[in-house]
C-alpha atoms as a PDB file:
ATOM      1  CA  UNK A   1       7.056 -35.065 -19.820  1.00  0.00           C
ATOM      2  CA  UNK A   2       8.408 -35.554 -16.247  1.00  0.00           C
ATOM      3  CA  UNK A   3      10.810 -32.406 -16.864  1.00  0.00           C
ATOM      4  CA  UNK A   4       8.170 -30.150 -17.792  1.00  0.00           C
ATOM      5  CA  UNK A   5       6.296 -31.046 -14.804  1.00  0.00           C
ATOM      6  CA  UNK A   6       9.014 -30.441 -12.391  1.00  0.00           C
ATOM      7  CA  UNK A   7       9.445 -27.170 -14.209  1.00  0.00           C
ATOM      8  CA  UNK A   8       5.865 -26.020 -13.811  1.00  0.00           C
ATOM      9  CA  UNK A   9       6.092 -27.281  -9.692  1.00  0.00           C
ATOM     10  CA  UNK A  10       9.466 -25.085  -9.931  1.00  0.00           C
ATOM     11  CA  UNK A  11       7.833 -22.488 -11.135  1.00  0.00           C
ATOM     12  CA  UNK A  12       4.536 -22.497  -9.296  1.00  0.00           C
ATOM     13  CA  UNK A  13       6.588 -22.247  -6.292  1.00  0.00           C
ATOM     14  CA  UNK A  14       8.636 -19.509  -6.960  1.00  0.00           C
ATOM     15  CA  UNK A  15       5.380 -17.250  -7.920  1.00  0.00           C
ATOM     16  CA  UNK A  16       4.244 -17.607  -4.154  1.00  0.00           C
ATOM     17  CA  UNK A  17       7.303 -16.967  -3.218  1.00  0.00           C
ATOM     18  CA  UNK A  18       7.421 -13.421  -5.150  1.00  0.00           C
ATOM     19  CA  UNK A  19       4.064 -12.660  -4.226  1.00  0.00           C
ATOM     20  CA  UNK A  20       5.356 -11.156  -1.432  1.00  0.00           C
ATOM     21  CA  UNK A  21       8.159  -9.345  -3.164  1.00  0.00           C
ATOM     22  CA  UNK A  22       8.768  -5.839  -3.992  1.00  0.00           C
ATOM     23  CA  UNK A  23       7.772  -3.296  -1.911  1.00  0.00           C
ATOM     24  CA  UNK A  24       3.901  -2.927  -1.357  1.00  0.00           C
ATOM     25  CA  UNK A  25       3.875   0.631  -0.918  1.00  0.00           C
ATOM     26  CA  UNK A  26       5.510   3.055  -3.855  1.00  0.00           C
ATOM     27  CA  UNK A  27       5.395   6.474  -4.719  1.00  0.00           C
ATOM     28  CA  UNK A  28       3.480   5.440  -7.613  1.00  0.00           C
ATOM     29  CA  UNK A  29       0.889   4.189  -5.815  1.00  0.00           C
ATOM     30  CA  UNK A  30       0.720   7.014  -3.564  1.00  0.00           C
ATOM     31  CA  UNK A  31       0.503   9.589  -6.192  1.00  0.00           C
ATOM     32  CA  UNK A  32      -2.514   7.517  -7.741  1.00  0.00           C
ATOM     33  CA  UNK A  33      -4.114   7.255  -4.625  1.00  0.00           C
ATOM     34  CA  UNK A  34      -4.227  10.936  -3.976  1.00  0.00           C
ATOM     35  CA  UNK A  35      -4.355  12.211  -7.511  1.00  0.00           C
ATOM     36  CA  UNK A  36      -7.645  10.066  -8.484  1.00  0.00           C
ATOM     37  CA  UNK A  37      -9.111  10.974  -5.398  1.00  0.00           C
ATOM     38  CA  UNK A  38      -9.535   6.728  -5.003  1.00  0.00           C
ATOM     39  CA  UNK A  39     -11.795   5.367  -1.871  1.00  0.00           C
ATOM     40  CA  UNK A  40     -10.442   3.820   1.273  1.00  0.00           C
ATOM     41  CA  UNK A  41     -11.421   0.638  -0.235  1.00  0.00           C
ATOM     42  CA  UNK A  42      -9.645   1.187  -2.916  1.00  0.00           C
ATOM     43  CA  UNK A  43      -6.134   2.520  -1.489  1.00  0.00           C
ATOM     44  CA  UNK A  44      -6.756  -0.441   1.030  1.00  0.00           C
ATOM     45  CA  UNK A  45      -6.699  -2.803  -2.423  1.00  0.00           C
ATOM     46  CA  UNK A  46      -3.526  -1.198  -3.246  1.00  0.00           C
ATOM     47  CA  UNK A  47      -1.353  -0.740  -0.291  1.00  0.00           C
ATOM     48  CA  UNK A  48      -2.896  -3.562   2.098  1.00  0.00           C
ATOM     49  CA  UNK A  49      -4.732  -2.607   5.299  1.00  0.00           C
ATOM     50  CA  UNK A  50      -4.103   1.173   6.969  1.00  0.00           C
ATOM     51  CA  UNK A  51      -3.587   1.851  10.740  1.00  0.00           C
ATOM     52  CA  UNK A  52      -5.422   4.667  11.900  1.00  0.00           C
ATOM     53  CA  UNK A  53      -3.410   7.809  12.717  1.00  0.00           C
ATOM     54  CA  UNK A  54      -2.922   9.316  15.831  1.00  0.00           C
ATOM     55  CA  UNK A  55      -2.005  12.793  14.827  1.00  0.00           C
ATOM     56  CA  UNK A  56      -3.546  15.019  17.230  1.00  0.00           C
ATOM     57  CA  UNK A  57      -3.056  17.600  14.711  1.00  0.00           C
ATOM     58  CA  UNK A  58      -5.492  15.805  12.453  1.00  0.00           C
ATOM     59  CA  UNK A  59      -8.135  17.523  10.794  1.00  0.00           C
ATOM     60  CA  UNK A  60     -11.457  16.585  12.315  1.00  0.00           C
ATOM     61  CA  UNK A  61     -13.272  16.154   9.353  1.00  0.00           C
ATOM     62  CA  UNK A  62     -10.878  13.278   8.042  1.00  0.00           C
ATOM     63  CA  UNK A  63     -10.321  10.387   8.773  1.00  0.00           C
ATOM     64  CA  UNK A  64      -6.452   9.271   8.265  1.00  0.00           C
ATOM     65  CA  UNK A  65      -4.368   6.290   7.911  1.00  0.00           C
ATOM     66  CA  UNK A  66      -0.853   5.104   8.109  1.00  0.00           C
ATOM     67  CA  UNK A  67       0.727   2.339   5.490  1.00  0.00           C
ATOM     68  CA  UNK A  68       4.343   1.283   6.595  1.00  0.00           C
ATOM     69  CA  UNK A  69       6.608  -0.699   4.625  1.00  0.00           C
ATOM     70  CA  UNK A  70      10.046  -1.041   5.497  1.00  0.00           C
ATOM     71  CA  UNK A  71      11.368   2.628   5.322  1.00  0.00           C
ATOM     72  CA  UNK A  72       8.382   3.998   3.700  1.00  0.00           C
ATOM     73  CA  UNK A  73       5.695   5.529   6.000  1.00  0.00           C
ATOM     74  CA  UNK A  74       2.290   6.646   4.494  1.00  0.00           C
ATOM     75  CA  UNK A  75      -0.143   9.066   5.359  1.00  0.00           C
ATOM     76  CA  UNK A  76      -3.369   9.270   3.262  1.00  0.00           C
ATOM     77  CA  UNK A  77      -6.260  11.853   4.510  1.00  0.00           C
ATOM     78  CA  UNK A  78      -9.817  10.615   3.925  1.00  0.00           C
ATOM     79  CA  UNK A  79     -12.755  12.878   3.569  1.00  0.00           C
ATOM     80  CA  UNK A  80     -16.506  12.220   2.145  1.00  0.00           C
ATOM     81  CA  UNK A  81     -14.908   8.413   1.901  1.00  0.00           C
ATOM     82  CA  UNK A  82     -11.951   9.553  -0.704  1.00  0.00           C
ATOM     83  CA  UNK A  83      -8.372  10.463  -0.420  1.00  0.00           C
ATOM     84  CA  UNK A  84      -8.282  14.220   0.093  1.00  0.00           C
ATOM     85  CA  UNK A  85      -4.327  14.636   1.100  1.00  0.00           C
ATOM     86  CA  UNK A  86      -1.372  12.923   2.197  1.00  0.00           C
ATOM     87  CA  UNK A  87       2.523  12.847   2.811  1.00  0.00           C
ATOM     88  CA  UNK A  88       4.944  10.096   1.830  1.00  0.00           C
ATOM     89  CA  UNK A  89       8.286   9.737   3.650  1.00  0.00           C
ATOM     90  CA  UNK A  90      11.533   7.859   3.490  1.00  0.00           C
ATOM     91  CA  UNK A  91      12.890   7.042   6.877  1.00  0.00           C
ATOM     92  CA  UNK A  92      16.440   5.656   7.048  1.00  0.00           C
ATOM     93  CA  UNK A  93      17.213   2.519   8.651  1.00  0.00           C
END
């Protein structure tokens, strides 16, 4: 009984510890985003909270954000309240 307690404490441990793992932003996620046309809310569920952009090439009908995560920058245009557009990009490190 004592083992498979220490197991579960093992275990329960290493899940918040790979919470954080992986990378939050993905192409995947991206191509969802803009594909299903998903709410702010909703990419914000996905890829954590968005900057605002600064572009002052930005259309002035959107609103856009920025998602960085490690070497991976997104953009994600917002208009009527749903992703309308976007650009992912790898940046070297």
């Amino acid at each position: 009984m004592p083992c498979r307690r220490l197991l579960l404490a093992v275990l329960s441990i290493a899940l918040l510890f790979c919470t954080g793992c992986g990378k939050k932003i993905t192409k995947e996620k991206f191509d969802k985003i803009v594909q299903e046309k998903l709410t702010e809310e909703e990419a914000t569920k996905l890829l954590g909270t968005g900057k605002p952009s600064n572009r002052p090439e930005a259309p002035p009908d959107m609103k856009e954000l920025v998602w960085e995560d490690g070497d991976t920058n997104v953009l994600i245009q917002f208009k009527d309240g749903k992703a309308n557009g976007g650009s992912i990009k790898q940046t070297s490190k």
